[in-house]
Protein backbone atom coordinates (compact mmCIF):
# COMPACT_ATOMS: atom_id res chain seq x y z
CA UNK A 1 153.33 80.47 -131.78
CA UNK A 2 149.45 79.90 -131.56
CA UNK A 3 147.67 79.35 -134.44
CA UNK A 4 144.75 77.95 -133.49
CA UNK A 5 142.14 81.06 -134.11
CA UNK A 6 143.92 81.75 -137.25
CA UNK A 7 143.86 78.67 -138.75
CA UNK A 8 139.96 78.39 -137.83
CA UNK A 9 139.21 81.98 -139.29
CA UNK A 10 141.24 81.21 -142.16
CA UNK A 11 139.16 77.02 -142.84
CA UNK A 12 135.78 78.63 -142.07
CA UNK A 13 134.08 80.43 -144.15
CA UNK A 14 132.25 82.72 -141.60
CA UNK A 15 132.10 86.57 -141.41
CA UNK A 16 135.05 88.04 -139.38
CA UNK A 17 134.42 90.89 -137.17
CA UNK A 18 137.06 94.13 -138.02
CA UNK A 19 139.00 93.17 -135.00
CA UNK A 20 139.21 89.58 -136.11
CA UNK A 21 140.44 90.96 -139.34
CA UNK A 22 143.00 93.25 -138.22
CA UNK A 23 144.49 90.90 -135.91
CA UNK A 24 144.16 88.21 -138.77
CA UNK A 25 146.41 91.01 -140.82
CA UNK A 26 148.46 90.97 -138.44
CA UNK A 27 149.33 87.25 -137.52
CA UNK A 28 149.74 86.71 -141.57
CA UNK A 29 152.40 89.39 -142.01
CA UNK A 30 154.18 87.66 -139.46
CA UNK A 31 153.44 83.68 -139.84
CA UNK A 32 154.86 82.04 -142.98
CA UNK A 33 152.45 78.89 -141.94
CA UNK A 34 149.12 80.76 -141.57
CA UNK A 35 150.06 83.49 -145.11
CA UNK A 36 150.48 80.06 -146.76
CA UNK A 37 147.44 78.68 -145.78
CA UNK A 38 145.78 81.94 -147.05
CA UNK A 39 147.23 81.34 -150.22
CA UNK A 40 146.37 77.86 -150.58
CA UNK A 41 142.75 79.21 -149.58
CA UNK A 42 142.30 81.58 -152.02
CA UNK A 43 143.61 79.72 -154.96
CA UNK A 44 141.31 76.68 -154.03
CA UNK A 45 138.16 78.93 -153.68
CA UNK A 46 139.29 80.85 -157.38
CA UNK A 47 139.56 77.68 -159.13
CA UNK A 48 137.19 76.71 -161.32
CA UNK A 49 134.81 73.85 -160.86
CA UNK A 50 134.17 71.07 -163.54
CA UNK A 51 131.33 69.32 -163.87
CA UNK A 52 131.73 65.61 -164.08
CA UNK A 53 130.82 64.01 -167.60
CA UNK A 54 127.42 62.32 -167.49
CA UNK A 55 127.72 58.99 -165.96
CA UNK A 56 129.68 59.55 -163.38
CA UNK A 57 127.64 58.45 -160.63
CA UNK A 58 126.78 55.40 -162.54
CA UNK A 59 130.23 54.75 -163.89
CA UNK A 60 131.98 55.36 -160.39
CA UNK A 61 128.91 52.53 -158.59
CA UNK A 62 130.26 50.01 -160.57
CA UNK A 63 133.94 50.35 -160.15
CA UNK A 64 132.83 50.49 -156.45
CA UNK A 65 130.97 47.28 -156.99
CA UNK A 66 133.16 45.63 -158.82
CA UNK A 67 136.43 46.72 -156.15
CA UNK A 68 133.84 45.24 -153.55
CA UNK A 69 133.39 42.06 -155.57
CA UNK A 70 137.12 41.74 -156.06
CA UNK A 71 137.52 42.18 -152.13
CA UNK A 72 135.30 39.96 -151.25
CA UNK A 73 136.90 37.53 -153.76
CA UNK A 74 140.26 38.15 -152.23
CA UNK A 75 139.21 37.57 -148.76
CA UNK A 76 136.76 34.08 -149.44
CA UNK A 77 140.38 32.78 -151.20
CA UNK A 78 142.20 34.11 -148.42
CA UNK A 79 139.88 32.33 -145.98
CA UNK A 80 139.53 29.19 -147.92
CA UNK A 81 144.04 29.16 -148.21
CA UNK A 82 144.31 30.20 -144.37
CA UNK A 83 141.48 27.11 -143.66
CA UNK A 84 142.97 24.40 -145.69
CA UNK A 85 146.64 25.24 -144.60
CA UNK A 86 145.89 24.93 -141.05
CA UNK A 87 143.44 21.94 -141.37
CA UNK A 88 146.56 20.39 -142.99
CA UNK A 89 149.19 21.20 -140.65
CA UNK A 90 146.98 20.22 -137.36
CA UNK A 91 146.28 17.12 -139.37
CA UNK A 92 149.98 16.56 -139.42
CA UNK A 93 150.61 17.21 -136.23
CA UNK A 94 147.75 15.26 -134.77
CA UNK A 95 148.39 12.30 -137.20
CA UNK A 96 150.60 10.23 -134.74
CA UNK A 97 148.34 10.96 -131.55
CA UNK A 98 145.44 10.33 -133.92
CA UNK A 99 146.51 6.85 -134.71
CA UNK A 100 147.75 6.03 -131.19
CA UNK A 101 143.93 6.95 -130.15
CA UNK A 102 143.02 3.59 -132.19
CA UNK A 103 145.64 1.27 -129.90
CA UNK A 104 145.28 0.98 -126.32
CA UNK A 105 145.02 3.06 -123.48
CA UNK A 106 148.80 2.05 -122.31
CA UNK A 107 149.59 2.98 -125.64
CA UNK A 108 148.57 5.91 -125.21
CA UNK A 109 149.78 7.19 -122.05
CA UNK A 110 152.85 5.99 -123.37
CA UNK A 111 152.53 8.34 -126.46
CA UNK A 112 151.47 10.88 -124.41
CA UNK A 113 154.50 10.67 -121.98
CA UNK A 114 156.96 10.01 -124.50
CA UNK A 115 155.67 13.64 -126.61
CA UNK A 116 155.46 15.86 -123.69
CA UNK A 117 159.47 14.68 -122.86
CA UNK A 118 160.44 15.31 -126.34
CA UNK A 119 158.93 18.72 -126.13
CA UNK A 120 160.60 19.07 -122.32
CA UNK A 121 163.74 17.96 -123.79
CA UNK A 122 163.11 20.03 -127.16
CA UNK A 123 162.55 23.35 -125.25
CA UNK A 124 165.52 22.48 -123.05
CA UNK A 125 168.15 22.34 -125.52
CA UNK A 126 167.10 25.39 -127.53
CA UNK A 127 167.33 27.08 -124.12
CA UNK A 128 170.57 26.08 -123.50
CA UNK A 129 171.81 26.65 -127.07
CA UNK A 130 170.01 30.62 -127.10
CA UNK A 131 172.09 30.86 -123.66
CA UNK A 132 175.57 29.71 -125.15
CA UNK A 133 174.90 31.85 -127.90
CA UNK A 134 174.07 35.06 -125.35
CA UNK A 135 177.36 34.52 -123.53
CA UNK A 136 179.45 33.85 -126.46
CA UNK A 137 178.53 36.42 -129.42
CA UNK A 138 178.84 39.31 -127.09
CA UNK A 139 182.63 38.81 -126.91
CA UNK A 140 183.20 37.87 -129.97
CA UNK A 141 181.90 40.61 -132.15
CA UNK A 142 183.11 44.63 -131.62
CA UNK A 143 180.53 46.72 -130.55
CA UNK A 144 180.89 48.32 -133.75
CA UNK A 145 179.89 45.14 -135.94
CA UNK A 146 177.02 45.00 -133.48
CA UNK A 147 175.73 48.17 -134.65
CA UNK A 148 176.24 47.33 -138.42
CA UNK A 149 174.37 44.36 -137.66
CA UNK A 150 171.06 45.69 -136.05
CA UNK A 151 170.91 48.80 -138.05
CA UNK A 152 171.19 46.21 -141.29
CA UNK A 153 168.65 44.43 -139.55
CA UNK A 154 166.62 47.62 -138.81
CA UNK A 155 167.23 48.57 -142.72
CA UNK A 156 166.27 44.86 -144.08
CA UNK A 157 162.81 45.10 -141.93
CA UNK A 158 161.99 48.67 -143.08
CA UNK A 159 162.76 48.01 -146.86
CA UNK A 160 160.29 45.05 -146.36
CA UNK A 161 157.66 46.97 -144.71
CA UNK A 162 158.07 49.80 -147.18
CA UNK A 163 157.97 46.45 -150.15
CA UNK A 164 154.70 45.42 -148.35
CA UNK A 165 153.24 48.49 -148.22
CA UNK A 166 153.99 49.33 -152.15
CA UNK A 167 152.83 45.63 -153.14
CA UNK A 168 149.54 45.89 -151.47
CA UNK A 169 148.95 49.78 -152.73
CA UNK A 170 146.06 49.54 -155.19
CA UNK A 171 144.85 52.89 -157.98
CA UNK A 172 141.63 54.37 -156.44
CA UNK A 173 139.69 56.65 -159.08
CA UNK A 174 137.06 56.45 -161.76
CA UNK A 175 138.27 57.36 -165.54
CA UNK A 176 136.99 59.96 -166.96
């Protein structure tokens, strides 16, 4: 069912025309969605309006300010955490090739050779070990354990997205 023109006449607040009406009339007799809208309508335009107690304005600029402060706050610590964290971890890393840089240049080509075999030989074994694991844990496990396991997966990664998304929820308003 269309209701597309309805829902317009019904959000606007222009003048119908008597055929506009009538067929309006019409499609709410018959459309639960659109009669409900009308409703919803015509209790919102009935209601009564309050005027806000003086000092809104002024009272609702500083909350904004001071959520903008905290933000900004949030996102400087954020920055400096993210900064320092990896600054400390590439320092890490880097630490042996950094000190082999001081030695000489057989040294390092040495260093060089030697950490781009471990990582070869690194990637290599994982590899293997990811295709062991492909070719056994199909046959070892029902089909039916399978689905247990990815739908508790699927459950454990929804109730943390759904944790997240609670944690991180903050109160918007201004008190009266």
């Amino acid at each position: 069912m269309n209701h597309q023109p309805f829902e317009t006449w019904l959000l606007d607040d222009k003048v119908l025309t008597p055929a506009e009406k009538r067929e309006l009339d019409t499609h709410l007799r018959n459309c639960k969605t659109c009669s409900a809208l009308a409703e919803t309508g015509l209790a919102l335009r009935s209601s009564r309006i309050i005027t806000p107690k003086p000092g809104f304005s002024m009272r609702f600029q500083q909350k904004l300010a001071a959520q903008k402060l905290v933000e900004r706050r949030r996102r400087l610590w954020g920055m400096i955490v993210f900064i320092v964290s990896g600054v400390g971890l590439s320092s890490w890393f880097l630490a042996p090739a950094i000190t082999s840089l001081t030695s000489s240049p057989v040294e390092w080509l040495i260093t060089a050779a030697s950490f781009f075999l471990y990582l070869f030989s690194s990637l290599q074994a994982i590899g293997d070990m990811f295709s062991v694991m492909a070719r056994i844990l199909p046959s070892f496990l029902p089909p039916y354990a399978w689905m247990v396991i990815v739908s508790g997966l699927a459950g454990v990664g929804l109730l943390w997205t759904v944790s997240i998304w609670r944690l991180s929820r903050r109160t918007q308003g201004v008190t009266a």
